[in-house]
C-alpha atoms as a PDB file:
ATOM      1  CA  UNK A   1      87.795 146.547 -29.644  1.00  0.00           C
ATOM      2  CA  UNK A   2      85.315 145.548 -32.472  1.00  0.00           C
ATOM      3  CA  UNK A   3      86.221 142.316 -34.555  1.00  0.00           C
ATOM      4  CA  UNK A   4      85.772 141.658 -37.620  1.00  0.00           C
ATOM      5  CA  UNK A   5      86.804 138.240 -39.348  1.00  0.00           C
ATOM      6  CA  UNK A   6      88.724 137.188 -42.631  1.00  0.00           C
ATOM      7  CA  UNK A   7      85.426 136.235 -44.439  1.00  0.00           C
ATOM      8  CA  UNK A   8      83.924 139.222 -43.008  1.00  0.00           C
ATOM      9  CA  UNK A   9      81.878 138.020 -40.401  1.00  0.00           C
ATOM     10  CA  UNK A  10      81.112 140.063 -37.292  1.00  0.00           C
ATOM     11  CA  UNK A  11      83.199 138.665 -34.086  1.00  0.00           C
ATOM     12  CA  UNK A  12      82.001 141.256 -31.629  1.00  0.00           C
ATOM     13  CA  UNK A  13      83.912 143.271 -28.888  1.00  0.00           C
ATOM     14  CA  UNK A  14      86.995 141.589 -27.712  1.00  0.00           C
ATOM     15  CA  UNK A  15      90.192 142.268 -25.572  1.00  0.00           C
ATOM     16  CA  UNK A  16      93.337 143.575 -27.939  1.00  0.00           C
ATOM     17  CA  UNK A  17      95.265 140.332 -26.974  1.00  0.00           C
ATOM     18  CA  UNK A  18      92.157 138.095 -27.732  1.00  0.00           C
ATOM     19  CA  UNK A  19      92.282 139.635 -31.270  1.00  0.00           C
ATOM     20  CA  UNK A  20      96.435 139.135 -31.619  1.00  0.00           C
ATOM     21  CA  UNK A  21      95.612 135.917 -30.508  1.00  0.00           C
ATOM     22  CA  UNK A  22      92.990 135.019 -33.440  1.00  0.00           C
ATOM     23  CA  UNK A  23      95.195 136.703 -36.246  1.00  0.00           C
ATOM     24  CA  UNK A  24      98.067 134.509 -35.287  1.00  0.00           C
ATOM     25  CA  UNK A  25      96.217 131.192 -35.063  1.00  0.00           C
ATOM     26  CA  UNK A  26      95.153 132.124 -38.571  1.00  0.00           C
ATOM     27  CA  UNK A  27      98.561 133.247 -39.902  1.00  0.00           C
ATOM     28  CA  UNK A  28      97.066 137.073 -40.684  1.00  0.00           C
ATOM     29  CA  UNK A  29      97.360 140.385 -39.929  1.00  0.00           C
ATOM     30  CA  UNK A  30      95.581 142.647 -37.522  1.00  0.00           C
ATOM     31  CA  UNK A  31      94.550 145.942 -38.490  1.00  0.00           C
ATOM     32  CA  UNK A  32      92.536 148.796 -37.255  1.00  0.00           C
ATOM     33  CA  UNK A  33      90.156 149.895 -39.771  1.00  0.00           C
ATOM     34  CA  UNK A  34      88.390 152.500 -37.708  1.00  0.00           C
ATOM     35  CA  UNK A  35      90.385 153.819 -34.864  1.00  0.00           C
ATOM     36  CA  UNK A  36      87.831 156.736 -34.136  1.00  0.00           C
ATOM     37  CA  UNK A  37      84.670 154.618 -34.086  1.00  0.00           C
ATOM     38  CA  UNK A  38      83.996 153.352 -30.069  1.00  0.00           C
ATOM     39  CA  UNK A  39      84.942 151.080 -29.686  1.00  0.00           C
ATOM     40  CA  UNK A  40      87.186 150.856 -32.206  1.00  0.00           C
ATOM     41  CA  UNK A  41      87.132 148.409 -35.594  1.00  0.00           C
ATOM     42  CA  UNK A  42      89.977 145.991 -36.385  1.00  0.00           C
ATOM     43  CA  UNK A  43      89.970 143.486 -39.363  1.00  0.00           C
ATOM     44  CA  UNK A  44      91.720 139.963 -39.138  1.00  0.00           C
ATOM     45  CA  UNK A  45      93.244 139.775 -43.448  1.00  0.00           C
ATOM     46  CA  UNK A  46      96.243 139.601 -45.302  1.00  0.00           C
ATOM     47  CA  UNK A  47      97.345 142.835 -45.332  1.00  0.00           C
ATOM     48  CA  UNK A  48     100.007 142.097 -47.692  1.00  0.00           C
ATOM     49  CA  UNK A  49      97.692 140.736 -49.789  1.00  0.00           C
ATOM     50  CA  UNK A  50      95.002 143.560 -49.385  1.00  0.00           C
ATOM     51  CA  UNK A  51      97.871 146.411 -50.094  1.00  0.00           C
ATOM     52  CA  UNK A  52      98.882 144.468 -53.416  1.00  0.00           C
ATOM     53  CA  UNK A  53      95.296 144.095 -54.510  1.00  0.00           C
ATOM     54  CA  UNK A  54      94.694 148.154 -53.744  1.00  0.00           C
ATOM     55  CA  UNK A  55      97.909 148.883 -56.097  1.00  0.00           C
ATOM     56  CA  UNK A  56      96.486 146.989 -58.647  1.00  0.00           C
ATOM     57  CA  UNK A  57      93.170 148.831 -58.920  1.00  0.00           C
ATOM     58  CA  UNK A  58      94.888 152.350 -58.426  1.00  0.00           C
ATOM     59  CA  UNK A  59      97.052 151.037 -61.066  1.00  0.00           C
ATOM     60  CA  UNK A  60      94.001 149.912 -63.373  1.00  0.00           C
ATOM     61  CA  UNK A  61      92.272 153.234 -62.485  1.00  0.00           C
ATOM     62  CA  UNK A  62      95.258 155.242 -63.849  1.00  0.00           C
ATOM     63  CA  UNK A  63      95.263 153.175 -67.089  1.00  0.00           C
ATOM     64  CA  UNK A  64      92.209 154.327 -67.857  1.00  0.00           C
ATOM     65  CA  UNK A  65      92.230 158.333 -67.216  1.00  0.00           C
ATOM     66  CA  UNK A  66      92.973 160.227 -70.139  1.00  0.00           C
ATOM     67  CA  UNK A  67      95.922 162.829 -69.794  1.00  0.00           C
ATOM     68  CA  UNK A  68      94.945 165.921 -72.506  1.00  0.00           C
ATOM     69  CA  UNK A  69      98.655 167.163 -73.668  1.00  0.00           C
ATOM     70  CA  UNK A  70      99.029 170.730 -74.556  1.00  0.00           C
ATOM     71  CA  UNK A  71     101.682 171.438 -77.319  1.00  0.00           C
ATOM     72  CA  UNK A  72     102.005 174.676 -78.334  1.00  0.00           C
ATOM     73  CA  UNK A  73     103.236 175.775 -81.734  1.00  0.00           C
ATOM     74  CA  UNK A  74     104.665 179.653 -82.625  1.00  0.00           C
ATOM     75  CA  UNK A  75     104.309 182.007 -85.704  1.00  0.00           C
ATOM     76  CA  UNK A  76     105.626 184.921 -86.497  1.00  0.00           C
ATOM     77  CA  UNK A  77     103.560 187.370 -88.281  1.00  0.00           C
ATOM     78  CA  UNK A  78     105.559 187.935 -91.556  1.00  0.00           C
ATOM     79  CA  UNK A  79     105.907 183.669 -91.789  1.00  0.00           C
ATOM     80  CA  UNK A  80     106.615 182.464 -94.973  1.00  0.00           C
ATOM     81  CA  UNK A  81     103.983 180.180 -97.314  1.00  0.00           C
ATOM     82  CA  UNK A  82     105.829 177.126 -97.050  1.00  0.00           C
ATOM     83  CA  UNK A  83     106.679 177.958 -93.351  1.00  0.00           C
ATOM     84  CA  UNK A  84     102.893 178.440 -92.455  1.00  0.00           C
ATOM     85  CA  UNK A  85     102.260 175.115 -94.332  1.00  0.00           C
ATOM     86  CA  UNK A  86     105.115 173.010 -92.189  1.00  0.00           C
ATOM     87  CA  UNK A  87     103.583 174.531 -88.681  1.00  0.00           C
ATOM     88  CA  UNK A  88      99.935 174.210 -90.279  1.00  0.00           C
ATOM     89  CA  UNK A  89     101.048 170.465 -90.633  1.00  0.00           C
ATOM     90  CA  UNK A  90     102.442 170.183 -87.129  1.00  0.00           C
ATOM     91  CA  UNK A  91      99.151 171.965 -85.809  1.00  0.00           C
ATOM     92  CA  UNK A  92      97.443 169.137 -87.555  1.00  0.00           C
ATOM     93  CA  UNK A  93      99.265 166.177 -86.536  1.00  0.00           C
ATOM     94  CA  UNK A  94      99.173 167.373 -82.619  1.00  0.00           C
ATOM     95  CA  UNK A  95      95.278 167.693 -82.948  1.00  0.00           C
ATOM     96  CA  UNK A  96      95.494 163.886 -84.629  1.00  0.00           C
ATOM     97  CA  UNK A  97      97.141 162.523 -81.863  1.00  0.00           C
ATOM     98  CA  UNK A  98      94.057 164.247 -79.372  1.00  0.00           C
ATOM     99  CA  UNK A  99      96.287 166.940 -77.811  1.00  0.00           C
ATOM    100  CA  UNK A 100      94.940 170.237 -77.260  1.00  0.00           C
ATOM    101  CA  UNK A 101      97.191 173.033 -79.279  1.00  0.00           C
ATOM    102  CA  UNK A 102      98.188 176.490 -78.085  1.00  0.00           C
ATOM    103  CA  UNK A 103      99.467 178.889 -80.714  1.00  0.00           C
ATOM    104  CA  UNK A 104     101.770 181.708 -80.276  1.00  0.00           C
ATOM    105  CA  UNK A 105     102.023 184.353 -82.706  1.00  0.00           C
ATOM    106  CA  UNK A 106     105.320 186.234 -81.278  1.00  0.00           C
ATOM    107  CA  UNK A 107     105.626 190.553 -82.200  1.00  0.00           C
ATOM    108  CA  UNK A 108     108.661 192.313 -81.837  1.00  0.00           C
ATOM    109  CA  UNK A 109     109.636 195.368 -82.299  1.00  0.00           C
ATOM    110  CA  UNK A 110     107.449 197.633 -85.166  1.00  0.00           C
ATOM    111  CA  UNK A 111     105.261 194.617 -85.377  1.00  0.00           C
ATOM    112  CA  UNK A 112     103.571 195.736 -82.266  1.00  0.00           C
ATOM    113  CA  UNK A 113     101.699 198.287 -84.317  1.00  0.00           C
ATOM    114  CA  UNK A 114     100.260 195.452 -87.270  1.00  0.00           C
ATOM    115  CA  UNK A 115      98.578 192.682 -84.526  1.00  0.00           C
ATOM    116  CA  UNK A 116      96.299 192.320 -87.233  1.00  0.00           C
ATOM    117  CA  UNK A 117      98.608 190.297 -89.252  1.00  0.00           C
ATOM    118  CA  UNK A 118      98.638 187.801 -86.708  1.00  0.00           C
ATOM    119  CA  UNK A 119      95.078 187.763 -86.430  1.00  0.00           C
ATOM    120  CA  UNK A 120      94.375 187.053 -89.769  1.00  0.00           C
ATOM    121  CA  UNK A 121      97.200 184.260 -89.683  1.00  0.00           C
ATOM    122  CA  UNK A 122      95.253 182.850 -87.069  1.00  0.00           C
ATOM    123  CA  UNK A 123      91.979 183.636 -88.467  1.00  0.00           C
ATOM    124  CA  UNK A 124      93.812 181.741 -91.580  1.00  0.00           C
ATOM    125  CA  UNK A 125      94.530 178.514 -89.711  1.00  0.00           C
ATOM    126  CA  UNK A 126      90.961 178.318 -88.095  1.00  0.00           C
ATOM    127  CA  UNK A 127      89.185 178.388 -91.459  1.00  0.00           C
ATOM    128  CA  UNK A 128      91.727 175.531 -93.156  1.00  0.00           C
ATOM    129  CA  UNK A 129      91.353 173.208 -90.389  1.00  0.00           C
ATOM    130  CA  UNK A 130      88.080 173.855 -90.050  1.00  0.00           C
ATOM    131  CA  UNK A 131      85.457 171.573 -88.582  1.00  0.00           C
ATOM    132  CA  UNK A 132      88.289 169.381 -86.981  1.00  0.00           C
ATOM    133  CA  UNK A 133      88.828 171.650 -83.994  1.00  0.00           C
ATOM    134  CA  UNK A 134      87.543 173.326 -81.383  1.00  0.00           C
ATOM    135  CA  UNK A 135      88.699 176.872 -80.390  1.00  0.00           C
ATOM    136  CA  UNK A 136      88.945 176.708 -76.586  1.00  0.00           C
ATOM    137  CA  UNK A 137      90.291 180.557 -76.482  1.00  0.00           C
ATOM    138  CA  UNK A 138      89.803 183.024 -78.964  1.00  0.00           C
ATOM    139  CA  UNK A 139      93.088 184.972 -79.937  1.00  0.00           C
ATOM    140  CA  UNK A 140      93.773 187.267 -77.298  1.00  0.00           C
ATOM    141  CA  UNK A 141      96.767 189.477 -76.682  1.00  0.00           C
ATOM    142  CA  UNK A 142      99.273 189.021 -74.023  1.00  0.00           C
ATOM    143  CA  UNK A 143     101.974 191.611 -74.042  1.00  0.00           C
ATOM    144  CA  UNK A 144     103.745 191.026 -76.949  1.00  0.00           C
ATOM    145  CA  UNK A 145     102.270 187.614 -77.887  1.00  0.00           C
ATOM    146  CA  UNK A 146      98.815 186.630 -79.488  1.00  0.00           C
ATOM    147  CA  UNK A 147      97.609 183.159 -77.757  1.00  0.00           C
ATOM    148  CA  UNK A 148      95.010 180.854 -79.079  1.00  0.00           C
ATOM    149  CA  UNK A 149      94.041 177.595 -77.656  1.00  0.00           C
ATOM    150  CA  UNK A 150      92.098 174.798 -80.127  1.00  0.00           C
ATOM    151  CA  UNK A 151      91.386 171.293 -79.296  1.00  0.00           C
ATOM    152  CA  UNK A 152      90.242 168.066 -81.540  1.00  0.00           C
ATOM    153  CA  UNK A 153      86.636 167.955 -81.734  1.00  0.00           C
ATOM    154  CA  UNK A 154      84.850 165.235 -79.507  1.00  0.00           C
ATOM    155  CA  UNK A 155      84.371 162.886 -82.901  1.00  0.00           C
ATOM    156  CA  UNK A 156      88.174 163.243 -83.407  1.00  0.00           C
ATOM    157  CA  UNK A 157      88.692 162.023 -80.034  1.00  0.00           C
ATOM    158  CA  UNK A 158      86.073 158.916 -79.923  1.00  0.00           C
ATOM    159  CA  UNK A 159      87.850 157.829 -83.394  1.00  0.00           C
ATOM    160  CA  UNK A 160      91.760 157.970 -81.600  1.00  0.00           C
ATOM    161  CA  UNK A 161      90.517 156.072 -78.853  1.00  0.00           C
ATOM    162  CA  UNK A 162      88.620 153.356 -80.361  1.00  0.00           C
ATOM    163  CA  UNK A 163      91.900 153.410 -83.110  1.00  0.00           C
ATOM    164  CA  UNK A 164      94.864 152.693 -79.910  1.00  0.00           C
ATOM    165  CA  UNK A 165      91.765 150.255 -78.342  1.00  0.00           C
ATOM    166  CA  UNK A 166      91.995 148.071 -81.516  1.00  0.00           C
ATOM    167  CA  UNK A 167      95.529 148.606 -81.946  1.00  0.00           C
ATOM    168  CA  UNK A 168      95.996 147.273 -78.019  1.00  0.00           C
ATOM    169  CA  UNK A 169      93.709 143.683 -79.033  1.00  0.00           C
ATOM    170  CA  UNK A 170      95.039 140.805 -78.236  1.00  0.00           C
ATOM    171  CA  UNK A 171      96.530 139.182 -81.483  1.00  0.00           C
ATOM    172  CA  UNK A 172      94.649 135.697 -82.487  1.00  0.00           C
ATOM    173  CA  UNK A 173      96.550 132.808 -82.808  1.00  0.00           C
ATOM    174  CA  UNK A 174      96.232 131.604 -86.560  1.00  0.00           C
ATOM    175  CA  UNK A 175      98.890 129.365 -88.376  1.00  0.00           C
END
């Protein structure tokens, strides 16, 4: 097999006991890092300490992907003012915290024949919020719900992250 060394450094080809034998004296592991090359590559490390450092980076790596949240929020068509306005403030407050919104206007019954209530409730809610979202999907009809999908706008998002990036500083040690 193919050595390598601890610092890196090519050993050459040795026997399998040769390597053992080198990984004990040194108090590390030996591990084959390329069983299908010829002949094939084993490492003298810590493989303790190279699985611990590889959890920290995937861990790091995970930190810093952004997960986009869907909530989704339903109307009925014949919704009340002050009901609109409670959802309408919901519907704002998802979109604050950067997560995408889908909106459900539910029909039943008669209210299969007047879609076009819905639409204009969602044609309503587009022109309040106005240029803070996005609409991902137009209003479309689904059996007997009407689904639209709206997101934050890019600025939106820059401002939330650079917001929880100053909230996350390190406090200063005054006093």
């Amino acid at each position: 097999m193919r050595l390598v060394g601890a610092d890196g450094e090519q050993i050459g080809v040795v026997t399998t006991q040769d390597a053992l034998r080198q990984a004990r004296d040194l108090d590390l592991d030996l591990v084959e890092v390329a069983p299908q090359a010829d002949p094939p590559v084993c490492r003298i490390m810590d493989y303790g300490k190279y699985k611990y450092e590889r959890d920290i980076r995937q861990k790091e790596a995970r930190k810093k992907q952004s997960r986009v949240e869907v909530k989704e929020i339903k109307f009925r068509p014949k919704i009340d003012r002050h009901d609109y306005a409670t959802k309408k403030g919901h519907v704002e407050r998802f979109l604050k915290a950067g997560a995408k919104v889908k909106i459900t206007i539910m029909f039943r019954g008669r209210e299969m024949a007047h879609t076009d209530l819905g639409r204009k409730i969602l044609d309503q809610l587009i022109a309040e919020l106005g240029d803070s979202i996005v609409v991902e999907s137009m209003p479309k009809q689904e059996g007997r719900n009407m689904i639209m999908v709206i997101a934050p706008t890019k600025k939106q998002i820059e401002a939330k992250v650079a917001e929880t990036d100053n909230g996350a500083a390190p406090a200063s040690d005054e006093g």
